[in-house]
PDB file of N, CA and C in Angstrom:
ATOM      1  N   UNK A   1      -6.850  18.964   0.920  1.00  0.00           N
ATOM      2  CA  UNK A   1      -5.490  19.283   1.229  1.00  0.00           C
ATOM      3  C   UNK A   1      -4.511  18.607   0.272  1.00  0.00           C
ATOM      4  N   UNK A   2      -4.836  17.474  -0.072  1.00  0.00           N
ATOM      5  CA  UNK A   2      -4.547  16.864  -1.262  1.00  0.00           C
ATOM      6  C   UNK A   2      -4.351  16.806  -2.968  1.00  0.00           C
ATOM      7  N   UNK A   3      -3.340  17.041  -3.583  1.00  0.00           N
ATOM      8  CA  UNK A   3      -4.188  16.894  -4.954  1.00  0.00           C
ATOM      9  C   UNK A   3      -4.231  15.738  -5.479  1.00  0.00           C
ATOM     10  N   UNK A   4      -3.711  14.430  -5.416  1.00  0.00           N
ATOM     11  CA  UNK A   4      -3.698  13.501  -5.626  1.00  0.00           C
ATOM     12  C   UNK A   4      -3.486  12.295  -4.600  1.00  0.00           C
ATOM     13  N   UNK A   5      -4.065  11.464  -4.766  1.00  0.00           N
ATOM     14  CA  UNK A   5      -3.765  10.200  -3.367  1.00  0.00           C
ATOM     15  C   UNK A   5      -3.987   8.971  -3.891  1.00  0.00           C
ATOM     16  N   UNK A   6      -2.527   8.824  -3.678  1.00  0.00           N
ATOM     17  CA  UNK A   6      -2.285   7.201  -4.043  1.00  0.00           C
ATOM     18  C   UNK A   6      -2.129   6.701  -2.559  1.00  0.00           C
ATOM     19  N   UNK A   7      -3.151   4.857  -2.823  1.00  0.00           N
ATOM     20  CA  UNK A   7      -2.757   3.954  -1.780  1.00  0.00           C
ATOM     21  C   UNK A   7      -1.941   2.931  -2.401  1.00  0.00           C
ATOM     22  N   UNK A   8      -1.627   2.064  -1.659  1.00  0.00           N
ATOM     23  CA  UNK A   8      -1.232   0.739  -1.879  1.00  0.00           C
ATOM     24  C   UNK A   8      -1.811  -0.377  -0.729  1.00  0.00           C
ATOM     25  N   UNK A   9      -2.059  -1.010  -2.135  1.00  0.00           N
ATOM     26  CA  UNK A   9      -2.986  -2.192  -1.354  1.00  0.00           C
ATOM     27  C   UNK A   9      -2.728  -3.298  -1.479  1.00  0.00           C
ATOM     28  N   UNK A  10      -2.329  -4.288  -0.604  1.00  0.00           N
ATOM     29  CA  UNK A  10      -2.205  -6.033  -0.598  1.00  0.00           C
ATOM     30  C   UNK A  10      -2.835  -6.811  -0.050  1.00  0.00           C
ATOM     31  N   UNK A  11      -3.084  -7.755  -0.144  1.00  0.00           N
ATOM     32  CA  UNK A  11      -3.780  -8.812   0.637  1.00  0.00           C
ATOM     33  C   UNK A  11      -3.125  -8.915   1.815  1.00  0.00           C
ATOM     34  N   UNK A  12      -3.970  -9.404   3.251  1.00  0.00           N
ATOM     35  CA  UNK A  12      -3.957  -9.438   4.480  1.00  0.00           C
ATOM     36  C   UNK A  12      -2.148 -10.173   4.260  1.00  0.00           C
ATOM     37  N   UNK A  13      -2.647 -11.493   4.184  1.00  0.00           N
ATOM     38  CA  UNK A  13      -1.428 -12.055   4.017  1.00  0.00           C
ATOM     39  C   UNK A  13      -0.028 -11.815   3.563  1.00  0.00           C
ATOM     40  N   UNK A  14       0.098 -10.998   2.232  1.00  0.00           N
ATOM     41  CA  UNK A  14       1.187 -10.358   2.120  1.00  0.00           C
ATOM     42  C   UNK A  14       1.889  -9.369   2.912  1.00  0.00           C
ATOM     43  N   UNK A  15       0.826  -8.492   3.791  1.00  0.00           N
ATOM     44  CA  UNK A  15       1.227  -7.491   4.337  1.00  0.00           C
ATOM     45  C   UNK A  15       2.051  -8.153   5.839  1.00  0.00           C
ATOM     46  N   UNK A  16       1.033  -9.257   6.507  1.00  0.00           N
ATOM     47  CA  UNK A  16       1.270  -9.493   7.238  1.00  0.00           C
ATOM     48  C   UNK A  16       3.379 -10.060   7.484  1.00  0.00           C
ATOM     49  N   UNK A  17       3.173 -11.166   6.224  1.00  0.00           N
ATOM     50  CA  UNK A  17       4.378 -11.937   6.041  1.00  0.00           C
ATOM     51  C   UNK A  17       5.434 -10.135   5.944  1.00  0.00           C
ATOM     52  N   UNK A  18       5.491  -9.528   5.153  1.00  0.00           N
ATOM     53  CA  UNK A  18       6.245  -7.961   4.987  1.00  0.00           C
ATOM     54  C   UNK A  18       6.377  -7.461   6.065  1.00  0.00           C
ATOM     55  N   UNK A  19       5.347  -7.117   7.010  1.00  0.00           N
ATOM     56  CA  UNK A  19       5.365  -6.390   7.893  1.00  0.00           C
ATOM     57  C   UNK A  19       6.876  -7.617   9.087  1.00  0.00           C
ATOM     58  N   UNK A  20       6.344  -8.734   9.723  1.00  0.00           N
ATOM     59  CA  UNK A  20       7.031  -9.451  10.358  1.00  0.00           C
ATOM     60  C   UNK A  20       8.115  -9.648   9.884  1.00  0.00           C
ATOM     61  N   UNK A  21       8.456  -9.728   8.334  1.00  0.00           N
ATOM     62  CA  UNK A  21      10.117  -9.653   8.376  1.00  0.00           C
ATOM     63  C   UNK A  21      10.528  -8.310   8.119  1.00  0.00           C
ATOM     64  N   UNK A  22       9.922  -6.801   8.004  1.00  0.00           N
ATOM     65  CA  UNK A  22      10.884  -5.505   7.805  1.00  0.00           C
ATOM     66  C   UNK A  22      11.170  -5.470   9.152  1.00  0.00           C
ATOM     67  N   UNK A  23      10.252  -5.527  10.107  1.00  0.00           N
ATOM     68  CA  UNK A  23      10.084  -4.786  10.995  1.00  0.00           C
ATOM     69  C   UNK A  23      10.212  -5.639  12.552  1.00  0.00           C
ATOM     70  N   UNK A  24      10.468  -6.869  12.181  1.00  0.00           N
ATOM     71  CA  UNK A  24      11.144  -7.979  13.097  1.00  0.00           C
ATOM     72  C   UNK A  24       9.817  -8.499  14.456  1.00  0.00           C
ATOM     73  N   UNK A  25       8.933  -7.772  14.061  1.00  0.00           N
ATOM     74  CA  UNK A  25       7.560  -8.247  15.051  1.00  0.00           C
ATOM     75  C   UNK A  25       6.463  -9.125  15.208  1.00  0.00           C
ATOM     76  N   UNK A  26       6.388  -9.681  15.809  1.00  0.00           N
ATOM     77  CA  UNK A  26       5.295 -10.876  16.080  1.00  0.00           C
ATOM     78  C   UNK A  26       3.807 -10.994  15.284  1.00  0.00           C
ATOM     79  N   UNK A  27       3.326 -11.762  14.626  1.00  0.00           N
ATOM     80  CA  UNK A  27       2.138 -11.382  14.151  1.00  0.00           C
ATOM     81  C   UNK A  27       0.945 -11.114  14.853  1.00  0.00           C
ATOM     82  N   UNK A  28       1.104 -11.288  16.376  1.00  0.00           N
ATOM     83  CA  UNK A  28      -0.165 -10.411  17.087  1.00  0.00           C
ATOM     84  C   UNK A  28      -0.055  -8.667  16.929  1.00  0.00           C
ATOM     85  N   UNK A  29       0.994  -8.650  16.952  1.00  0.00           N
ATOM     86  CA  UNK A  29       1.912  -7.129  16.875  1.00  0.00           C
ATOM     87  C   UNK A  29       1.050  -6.412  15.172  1.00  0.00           C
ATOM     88  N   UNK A  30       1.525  -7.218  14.180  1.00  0.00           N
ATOM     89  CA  UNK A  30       1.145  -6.609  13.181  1.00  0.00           C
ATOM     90  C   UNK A  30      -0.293  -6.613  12.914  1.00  0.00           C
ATOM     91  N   UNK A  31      -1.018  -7.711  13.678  1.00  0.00           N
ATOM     92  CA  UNK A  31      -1.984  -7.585  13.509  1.00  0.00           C
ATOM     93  C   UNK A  31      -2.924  -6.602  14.018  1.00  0.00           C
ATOM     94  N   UNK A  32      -2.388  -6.237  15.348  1.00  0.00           N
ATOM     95  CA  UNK A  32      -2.792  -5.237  15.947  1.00  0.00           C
ATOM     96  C   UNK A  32      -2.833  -3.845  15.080  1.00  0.00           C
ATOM     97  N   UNK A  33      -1.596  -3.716  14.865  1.00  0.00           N
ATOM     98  CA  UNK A  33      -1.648  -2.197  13.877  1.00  0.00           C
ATOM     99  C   UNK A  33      -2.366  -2.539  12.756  1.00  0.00           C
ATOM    100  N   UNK A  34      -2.295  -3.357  12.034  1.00  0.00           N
ATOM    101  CA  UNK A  34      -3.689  -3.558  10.650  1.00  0.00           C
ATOM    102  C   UNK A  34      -4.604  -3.237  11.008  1.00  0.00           C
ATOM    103  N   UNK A  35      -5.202  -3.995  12.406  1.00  0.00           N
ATOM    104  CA  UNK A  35      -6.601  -3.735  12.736  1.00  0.00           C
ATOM    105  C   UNK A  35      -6.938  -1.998  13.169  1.00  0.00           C
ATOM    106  N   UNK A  36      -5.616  -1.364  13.730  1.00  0.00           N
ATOM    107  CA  UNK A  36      -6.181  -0.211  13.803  1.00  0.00           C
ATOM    108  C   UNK A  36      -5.917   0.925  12.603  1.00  0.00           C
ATOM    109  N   UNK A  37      -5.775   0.401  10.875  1.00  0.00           N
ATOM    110  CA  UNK A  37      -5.839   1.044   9.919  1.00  0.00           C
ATOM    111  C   UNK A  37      -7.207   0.651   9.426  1.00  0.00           C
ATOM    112  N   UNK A  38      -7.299   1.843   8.656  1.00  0.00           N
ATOM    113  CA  UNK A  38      -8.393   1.962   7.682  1.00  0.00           C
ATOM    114  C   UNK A  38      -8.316   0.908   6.860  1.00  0.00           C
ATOM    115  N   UNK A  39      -9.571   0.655   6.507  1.00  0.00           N
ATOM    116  CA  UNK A  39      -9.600  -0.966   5.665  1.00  0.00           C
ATOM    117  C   UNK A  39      -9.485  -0.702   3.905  1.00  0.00           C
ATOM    118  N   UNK A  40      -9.275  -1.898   3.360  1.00  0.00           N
ATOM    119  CA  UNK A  40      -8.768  -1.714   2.282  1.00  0.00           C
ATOM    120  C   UNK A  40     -10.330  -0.838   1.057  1.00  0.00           C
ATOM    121  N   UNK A  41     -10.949  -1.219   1.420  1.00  0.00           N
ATOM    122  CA  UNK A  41     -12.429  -0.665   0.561  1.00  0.00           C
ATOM    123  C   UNK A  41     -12.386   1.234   0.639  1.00  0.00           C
ATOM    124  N   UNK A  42     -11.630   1.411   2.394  1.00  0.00           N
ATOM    125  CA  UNK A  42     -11.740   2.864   2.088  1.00  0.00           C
ATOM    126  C   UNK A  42     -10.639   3.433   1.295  1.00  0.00           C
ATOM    127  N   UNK A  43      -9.653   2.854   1.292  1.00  0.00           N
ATOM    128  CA  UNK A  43      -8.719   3.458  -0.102  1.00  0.00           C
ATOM    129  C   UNK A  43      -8.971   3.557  -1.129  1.00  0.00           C
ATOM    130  N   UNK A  44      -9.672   2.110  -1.606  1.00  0.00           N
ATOM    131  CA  UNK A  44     -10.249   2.491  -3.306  1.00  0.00           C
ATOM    132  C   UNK A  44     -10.899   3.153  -3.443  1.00  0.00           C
ATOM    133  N   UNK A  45     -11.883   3.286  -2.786  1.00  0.00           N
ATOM    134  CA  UNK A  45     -13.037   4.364  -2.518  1.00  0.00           C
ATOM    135  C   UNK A  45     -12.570   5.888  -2.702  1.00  0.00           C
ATOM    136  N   UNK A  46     -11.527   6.001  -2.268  1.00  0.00           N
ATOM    137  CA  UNK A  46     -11.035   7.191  -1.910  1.00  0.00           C
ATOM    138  C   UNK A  46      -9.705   7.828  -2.686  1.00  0.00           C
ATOM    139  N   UNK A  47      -8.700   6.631  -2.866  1.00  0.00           N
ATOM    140  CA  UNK A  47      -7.669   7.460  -3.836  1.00  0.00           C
ATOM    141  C   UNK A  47      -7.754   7.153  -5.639  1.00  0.00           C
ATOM    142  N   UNK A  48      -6.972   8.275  -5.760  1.00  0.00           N
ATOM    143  CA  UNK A  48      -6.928   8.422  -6.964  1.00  0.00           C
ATOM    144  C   UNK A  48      -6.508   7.756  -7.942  1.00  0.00           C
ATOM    145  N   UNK A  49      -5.545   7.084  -7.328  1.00  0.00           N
ATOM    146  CA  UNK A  49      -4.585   6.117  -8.069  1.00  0.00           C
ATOM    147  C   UNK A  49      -4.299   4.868  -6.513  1.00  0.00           C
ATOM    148  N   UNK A  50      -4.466   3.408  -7.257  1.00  0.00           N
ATOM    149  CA  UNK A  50      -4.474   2.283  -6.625  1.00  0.00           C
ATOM    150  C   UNK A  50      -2.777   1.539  -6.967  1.00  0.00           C
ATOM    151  N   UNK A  51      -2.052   0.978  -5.725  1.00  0.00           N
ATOM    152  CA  UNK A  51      -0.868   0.474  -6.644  1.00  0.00           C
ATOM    153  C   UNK A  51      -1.209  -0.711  -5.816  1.00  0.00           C
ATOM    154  N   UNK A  52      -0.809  -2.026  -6.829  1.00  0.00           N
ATOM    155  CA  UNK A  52      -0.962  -2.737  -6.218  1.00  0.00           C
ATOM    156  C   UNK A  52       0.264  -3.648  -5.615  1.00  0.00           C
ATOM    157  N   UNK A  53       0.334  -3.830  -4.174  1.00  0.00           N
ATOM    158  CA  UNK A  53       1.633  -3.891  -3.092  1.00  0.00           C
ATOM    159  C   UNK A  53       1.656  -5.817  -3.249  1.00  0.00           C
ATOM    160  N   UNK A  54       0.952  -6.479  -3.863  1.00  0.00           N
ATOM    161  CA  UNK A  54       1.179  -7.769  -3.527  1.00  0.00           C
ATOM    162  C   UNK A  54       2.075  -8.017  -5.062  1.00  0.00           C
ATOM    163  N   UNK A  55       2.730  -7.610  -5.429  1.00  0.00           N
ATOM    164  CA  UNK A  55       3.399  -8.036  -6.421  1.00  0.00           C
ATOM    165  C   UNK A  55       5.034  -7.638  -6.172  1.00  0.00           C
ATOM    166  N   UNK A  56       5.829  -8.002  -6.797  1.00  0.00           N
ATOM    167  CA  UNK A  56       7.190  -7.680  -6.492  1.00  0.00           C
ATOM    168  C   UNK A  56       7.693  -6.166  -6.337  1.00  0.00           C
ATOM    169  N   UNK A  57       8.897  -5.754  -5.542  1.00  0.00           N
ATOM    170  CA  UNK A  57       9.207  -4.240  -5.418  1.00  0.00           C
ATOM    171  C   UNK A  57       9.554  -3.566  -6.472  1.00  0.00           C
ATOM    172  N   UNK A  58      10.182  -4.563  -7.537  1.00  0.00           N
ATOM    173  CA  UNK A  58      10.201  -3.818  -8.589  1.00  0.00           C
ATOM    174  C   UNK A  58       9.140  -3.346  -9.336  1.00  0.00           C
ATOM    175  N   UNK A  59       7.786  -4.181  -9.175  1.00  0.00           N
ATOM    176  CA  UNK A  59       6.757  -3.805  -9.765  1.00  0.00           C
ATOM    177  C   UNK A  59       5.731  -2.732  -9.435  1.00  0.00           C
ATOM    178  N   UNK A  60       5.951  -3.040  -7.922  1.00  0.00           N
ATOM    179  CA  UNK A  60       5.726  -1.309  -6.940  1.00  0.00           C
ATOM    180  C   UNK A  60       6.287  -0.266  -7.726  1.00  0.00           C
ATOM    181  N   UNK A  61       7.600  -0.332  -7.915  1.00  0.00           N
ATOM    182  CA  UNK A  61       7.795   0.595  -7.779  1.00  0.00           C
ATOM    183  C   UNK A  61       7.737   1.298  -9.477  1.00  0.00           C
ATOM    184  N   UNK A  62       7.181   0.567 -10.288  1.00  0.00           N
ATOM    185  CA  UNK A  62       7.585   0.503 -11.495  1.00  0.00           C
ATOM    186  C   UNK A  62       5.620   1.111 -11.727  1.00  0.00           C
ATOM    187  N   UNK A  63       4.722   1.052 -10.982  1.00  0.00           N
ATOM    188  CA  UNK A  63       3.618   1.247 -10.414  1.00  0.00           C
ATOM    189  C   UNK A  63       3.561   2.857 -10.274  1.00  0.00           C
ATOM    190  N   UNK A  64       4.279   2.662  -9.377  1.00  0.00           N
ATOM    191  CA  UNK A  64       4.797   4.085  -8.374  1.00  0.00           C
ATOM    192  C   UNK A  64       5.515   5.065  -9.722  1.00  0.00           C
ATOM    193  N   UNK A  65       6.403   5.026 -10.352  1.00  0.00           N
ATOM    194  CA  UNK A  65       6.409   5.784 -11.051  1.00  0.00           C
ATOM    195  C   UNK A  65       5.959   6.253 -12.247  1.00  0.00           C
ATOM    196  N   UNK A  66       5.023   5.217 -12.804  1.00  0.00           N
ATOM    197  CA  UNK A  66       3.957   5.663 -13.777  1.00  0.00           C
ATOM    198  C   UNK A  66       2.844   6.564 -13.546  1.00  0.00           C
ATOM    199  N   UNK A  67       2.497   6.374 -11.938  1.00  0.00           N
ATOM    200  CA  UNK A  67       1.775   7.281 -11.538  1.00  0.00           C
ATOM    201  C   UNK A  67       2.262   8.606 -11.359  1.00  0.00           C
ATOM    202  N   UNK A  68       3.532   8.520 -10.984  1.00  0.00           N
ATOM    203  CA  UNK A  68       4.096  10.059 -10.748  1.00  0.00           C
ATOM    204  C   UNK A  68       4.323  10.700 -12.196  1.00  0.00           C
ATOM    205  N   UNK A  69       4.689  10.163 -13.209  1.00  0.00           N
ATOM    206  CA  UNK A  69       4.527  10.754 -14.506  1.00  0.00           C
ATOM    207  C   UNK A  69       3.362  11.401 -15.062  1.00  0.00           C
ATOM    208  N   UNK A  70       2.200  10.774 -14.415  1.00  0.00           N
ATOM    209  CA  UNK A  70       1.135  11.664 -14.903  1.00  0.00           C
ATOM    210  C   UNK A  70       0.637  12.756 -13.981  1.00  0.00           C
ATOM    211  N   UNK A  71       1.034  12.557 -12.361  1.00  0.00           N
ATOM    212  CA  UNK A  71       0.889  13.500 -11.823  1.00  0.00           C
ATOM    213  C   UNK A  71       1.038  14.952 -12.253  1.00  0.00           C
ATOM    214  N   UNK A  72       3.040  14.357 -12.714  1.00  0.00           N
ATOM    215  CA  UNK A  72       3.787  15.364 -12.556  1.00  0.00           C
ATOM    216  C   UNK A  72       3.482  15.833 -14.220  1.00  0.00           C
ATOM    217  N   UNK A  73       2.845  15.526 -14.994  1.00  0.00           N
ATOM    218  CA  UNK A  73       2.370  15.730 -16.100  1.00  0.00           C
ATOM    219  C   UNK A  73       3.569  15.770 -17.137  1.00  0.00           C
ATOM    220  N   UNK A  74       4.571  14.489 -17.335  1.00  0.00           N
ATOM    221  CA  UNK A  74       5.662  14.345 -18.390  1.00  0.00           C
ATOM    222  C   UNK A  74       5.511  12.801 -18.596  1.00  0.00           C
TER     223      UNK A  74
END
């Protein structure tokens, strides 16, 4: 259904600290929803393109659009 699939992936820890301050919730809270995502091995496994989320937003996103350049083939 897909033609391309990018994840983003960080260490437990980064996500955790991100998640508790976007989203203002307790770390049993976030931990809960981590535990009920797919783990990080099935993304690499699986997408096409890897970005990696433990580095700064500018670098996300600077990630994020190198990939869309080749998607989008320019």
């Amino acid at each position: 259904m897909c033609d391309e699939i990018i994840a983003v992936v960080a260490p437990v820890d980064v996500r955790l600290k991100r998640l508790i301050s976007r989203d203002g919730i307790s770390e049993s809270d976030v931990l809960m929803r981590m535990n009920a995502q797919l783990d990080e091995d099935f993304f690499r496994a699986n997408a096409d393109y890897i970005i990696d989320g433990s580095k700064p937003l500018k670098d996300v996103q600077r990630q994020f659009e190198e990939i869309m350049k080749k998607v989008m083939g320019t």
